[in-house]
C-alpha atoms as a PDB file:
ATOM      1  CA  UNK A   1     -16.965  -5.055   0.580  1.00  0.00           C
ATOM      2  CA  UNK A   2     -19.172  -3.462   2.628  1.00  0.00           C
ATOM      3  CA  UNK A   3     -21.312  -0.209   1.539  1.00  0.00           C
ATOM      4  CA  UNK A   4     -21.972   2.975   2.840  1.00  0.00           C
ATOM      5  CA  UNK A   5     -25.859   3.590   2.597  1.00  0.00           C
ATOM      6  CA  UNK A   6     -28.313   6.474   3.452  1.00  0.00           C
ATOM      7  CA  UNK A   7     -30.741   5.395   6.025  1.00  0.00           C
ATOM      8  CA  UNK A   8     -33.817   4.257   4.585  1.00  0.00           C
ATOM      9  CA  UNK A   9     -37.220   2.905   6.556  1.00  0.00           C
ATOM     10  CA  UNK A  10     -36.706  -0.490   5.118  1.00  0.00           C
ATOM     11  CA  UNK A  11     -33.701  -0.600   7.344  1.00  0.00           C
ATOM     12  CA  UNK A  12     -35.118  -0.348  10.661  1.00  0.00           C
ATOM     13  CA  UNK A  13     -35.346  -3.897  11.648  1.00  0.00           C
ATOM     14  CA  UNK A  14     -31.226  -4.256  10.867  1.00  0.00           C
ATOM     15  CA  UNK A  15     -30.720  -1.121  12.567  1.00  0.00           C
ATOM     16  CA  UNK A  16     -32.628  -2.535  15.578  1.00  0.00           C
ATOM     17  CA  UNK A  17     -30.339  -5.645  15.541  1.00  0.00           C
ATOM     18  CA  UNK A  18     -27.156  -3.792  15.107  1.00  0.00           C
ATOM     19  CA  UNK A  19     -27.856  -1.591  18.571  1.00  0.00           C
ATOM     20  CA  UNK A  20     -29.457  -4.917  20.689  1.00  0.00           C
ATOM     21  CA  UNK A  21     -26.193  -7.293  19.740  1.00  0.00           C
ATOM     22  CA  UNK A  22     -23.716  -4.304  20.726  1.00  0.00           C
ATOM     23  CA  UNK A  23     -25.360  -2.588  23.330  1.00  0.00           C
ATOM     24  CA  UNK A  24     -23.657  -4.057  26.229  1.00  0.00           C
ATOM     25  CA  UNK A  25     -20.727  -3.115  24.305  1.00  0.00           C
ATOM     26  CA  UNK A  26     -21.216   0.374  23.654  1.00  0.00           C
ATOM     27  CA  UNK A  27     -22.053   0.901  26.860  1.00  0.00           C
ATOM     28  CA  UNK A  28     -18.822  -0.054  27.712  1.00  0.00           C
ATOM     29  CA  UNK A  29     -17.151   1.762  25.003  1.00  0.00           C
ATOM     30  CA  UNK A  30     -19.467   5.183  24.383  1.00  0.00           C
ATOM     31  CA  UNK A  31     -22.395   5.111  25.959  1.00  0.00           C
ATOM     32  CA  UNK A  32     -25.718   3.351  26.536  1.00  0.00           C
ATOM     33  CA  UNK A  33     -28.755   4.687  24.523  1.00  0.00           C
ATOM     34  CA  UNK A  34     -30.833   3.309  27.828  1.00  0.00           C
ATOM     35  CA  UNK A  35     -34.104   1.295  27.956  1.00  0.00           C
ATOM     36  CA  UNK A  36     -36.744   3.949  26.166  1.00  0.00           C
ATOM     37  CA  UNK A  37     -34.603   3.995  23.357  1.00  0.00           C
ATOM     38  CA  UNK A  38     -35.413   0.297  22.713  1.00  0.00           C
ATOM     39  CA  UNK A  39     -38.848   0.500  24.110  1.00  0.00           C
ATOM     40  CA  UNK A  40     -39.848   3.055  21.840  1.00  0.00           C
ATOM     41  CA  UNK A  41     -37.992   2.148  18.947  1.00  0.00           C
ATOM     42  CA  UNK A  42     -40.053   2.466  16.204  1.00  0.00           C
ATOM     43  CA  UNK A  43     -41.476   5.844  16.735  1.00  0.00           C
ATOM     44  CA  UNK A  44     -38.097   6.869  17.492  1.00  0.00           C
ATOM     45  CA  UNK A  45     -36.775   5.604  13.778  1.00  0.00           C
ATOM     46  CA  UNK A  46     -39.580   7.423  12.105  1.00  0.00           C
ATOM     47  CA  UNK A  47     -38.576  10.821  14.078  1.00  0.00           C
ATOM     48  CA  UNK A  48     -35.277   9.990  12.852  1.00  0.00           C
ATOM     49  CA  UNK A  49     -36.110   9.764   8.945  1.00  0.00           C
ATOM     50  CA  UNK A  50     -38.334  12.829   9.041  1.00  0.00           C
ATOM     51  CA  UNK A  51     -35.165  14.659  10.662  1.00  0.00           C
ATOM     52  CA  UNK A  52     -33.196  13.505   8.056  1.00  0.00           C
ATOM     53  CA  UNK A  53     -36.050  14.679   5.389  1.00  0.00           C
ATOM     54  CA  UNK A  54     -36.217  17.966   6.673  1.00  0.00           C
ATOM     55  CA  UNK A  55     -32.551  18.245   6.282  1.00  0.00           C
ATOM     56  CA  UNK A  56     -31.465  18.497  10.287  1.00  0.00           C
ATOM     57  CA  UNK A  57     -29.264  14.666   9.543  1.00  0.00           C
ATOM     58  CA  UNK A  58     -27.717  12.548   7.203  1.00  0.00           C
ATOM     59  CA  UNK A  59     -27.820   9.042   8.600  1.00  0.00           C
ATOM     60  CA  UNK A  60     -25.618   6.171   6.905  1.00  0.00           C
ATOM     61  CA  UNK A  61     -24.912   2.765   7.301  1.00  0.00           C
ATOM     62  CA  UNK A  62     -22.083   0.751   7.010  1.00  0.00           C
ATOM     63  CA  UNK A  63     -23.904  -2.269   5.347  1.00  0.00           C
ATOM     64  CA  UNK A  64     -22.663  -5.818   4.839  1.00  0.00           C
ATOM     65  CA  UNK A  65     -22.823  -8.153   1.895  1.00  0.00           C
ATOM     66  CA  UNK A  66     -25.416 -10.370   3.953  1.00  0.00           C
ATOM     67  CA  UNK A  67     -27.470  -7.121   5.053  1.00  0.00           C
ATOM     68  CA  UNK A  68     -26.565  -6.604   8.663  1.00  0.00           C
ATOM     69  CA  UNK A  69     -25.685  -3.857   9.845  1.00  0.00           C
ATOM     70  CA  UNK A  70     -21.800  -3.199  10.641  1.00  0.00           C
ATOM     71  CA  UNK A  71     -21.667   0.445  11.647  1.00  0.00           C
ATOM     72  CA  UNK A  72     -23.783   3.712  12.075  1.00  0.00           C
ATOM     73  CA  UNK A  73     -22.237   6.869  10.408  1.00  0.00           C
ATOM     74  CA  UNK A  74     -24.480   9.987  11.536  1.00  0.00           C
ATOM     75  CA  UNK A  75     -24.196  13.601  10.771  1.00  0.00           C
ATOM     76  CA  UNK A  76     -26.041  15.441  13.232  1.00  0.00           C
ATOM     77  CA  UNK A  77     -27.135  18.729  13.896  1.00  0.00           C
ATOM     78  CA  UNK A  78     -26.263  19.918  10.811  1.00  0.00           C
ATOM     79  CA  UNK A  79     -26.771  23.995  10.000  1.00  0.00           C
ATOM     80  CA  UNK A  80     -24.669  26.948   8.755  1.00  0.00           C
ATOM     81  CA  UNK A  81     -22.435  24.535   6.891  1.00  0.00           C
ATOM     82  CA  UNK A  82     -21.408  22.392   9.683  1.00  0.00           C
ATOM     83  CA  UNK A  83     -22.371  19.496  11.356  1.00  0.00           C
ATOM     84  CA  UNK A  84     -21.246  16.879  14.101  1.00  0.00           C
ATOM     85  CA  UNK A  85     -19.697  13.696  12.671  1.00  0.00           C
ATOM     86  CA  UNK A  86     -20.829  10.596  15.565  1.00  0.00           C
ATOM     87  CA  UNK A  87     -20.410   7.268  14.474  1.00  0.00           C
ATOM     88  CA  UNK A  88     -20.401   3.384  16.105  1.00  0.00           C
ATOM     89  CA  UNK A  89     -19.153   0.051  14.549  1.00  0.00           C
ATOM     90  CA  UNK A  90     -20.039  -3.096  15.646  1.00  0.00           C
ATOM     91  CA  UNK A  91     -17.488  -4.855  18.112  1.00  0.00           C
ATOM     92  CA  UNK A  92     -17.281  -7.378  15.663  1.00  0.00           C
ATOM     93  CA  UNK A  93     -16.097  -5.431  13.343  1.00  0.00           C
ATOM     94  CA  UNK A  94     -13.489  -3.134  14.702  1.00  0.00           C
ATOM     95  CA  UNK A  95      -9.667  -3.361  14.103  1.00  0.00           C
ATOM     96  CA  UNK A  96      -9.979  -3.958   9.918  1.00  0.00           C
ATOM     97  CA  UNK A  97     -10.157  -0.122   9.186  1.00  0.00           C
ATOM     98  CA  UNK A  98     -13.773  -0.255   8.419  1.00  0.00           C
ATOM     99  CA  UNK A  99     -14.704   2.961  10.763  1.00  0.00           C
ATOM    100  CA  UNK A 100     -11.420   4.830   8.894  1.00  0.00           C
ATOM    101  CA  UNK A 101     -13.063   4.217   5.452  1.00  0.00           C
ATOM    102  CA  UNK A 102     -16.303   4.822   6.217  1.00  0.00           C
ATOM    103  CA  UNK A 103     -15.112   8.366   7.925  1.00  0.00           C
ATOM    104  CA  UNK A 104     -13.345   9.239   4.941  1.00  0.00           C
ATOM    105  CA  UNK A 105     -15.759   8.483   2.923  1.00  0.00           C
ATOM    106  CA  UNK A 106     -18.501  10.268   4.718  1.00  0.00           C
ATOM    107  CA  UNK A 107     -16.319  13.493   4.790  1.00  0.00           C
ATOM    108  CA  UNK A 108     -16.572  13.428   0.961  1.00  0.00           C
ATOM    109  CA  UNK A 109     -20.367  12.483   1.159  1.00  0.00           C
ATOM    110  CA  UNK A 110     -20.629  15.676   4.102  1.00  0.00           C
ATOM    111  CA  UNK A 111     -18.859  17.927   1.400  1.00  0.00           C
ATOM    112  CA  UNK A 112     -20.080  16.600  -2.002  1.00  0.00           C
ATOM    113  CA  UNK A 113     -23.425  15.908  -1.266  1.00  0.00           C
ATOM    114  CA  UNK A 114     -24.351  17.378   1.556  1.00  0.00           C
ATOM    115  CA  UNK A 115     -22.348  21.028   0.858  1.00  0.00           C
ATOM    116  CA  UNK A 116     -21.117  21.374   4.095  1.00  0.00           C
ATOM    117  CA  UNK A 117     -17.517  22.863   5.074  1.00  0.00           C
ATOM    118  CA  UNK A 118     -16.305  21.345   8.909  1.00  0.00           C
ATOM    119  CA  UNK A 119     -17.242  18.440  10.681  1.00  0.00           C
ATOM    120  CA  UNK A 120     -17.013  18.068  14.718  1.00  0.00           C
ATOM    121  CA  UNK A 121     -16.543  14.866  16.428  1.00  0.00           C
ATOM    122  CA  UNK A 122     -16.604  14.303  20.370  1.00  0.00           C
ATOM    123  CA  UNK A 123     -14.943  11.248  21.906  1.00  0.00           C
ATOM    124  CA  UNK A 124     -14.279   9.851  25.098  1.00  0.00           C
ATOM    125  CA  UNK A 125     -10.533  10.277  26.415  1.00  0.00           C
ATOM    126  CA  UNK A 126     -11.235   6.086  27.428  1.00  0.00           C
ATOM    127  CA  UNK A 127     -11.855   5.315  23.524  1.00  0.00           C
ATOM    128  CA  UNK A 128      -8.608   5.533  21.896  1.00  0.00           C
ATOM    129  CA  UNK A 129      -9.117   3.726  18.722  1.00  0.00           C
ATOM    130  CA  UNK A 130     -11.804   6.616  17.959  1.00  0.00           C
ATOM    131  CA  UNK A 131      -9.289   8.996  18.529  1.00  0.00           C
ATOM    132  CA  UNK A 132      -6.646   7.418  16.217  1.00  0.00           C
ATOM    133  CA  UNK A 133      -9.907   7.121  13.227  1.00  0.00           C
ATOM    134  CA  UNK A 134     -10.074  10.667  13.729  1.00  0.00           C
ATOM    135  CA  UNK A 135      -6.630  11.528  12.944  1.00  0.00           C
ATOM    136  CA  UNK A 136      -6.052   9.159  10.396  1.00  0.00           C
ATOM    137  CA  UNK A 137      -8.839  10.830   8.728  1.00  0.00           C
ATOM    138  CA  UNK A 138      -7.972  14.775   8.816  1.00  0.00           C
ATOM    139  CA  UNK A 139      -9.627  15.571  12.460  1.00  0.00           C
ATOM    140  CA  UNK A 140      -7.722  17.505  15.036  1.00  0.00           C
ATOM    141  CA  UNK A 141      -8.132  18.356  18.386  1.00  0.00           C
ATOM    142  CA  UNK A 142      -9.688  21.517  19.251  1.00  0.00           C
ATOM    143  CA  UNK A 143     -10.770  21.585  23.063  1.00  0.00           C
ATOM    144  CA  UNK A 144     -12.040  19.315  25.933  1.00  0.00           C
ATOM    145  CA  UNK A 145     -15.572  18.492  26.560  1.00  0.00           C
ATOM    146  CA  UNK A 146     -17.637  18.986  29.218  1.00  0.00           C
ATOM    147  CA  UNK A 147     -19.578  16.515  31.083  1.00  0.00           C
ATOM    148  CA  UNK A 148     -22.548  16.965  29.147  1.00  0.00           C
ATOM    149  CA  UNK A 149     -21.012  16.129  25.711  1.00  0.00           C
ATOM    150  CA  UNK A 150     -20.144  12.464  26.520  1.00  0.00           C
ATOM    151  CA  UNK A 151     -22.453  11.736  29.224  1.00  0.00           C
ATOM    152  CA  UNK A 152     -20.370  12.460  32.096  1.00  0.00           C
ATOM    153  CA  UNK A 153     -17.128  10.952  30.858  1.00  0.00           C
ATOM    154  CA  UNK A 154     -13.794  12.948  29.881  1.00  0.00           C
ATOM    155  CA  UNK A 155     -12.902  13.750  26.637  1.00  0.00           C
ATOM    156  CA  UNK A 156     -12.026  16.180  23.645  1.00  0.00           C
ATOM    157  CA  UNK A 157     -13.566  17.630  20.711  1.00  0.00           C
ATOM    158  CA  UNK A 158     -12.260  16.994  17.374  1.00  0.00           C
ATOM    159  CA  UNK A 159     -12.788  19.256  14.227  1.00  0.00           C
ATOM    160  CA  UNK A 160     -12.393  18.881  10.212  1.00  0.00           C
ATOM    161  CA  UNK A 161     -12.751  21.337   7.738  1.00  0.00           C
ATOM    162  CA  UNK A 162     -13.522  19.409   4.321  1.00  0.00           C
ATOM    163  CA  UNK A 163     -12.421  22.193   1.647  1.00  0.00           C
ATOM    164  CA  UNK A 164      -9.715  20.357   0.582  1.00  0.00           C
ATOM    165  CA  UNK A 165     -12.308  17.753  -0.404  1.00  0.00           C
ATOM    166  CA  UNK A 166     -13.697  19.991  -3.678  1.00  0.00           C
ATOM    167  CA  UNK A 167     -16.823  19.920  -4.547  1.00  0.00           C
ATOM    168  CA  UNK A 168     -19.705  22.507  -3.708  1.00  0.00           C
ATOM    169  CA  UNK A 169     -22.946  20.442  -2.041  1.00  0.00           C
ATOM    170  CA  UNK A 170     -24.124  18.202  -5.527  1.00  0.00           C
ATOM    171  CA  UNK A 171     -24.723  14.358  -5.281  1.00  0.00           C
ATOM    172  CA  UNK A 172     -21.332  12.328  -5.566  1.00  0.00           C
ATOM    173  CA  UNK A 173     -22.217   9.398  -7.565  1.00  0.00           C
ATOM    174  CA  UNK A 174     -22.720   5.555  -5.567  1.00  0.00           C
ATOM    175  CA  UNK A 175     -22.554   5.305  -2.178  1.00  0.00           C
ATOM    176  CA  UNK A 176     -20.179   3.059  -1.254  1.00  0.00           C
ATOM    177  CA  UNK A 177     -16.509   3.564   0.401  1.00  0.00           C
ATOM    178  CA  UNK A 178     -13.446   4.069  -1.370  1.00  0.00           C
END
């Protein structure tokens, strides 16, 4: 079963792998983090862990067995109790209910461990199978997005408020799904 796992600097090199195999596919699907991402790569991933020490993120991965990478959970932009749930799965990996679980489970982590209170998701109008996680998993519609929020392509914003979750911001125990 795959786990759920803060981002650590020893992942950076599955990380790396995960984004160049599906690339052309999120591209396709959400969007293209372009060339500089990948060029500058490694200064980027530190910048990303000291966001995520200062508090700004919490970054998790949806780990397999053999230690590839099958999905990145993020919570971004996180202040006055809320942050913004964005997430991408591997094409390989889609259609087994692996991004449902992991979003359920990270709206516990957002709540328990994280003491936050609402979660907002964007997605493209084009990526339907985002849309239907975001249901499944509490999320409901709360207003279209503008052309900046998805790079240019229609869509809506999604919102969860997680106090039916319990809990009041201390560390849940293990991170895996479930």
């Amino acid at each position: 079963m795959p786990e759920l796992e803060q981002l650590r600097a020893d992942h950076a090199s599955a990380v790396l792998a995960f984004e160049t195999a599906n690339r052309a596919y999120f591209a396709a699907t959400i969007f293209d983090r372009g060339d500089a991402f990948f060029a500058e790569y490694p200064d980027r991933y530190r910048a990303l862990l000291a966001e995520q020490e200062a508090g700004d993120c919490a970054c998790y991965l949806l780990v397999a067995a053999d230690g590839s990478v099958l999905g990145r959970f993020n919570l971004i932009d996180i202040a006055d109790r809320t942050a913004k749930l964005g997430y991408r799965v591997a094409e390989h990996a889609t259609g087994r209910g692996l991004a449902t679980a992991a979003v359920e489970r990270l709206c516990r982590l957002a709540r328990t461990r994280h003491g936050l209170s609402a979660l907002l998701a964007v997605v493209s109008t084009r990526n339907a199978a985002s849309c239907r996680v975001l249901v499944k998993t509490g999320f409901t519609p709360v207003g279209p997005a503008g052309p900046a929020d998805l790079g240019g392509k229609p869509g809506s914003w999604y919102r969860r408020g997680l106090e039916d979750l319990g809990g009041t911001g201390g560390v849940e125990g293990g991170p895996g799904p479930g």
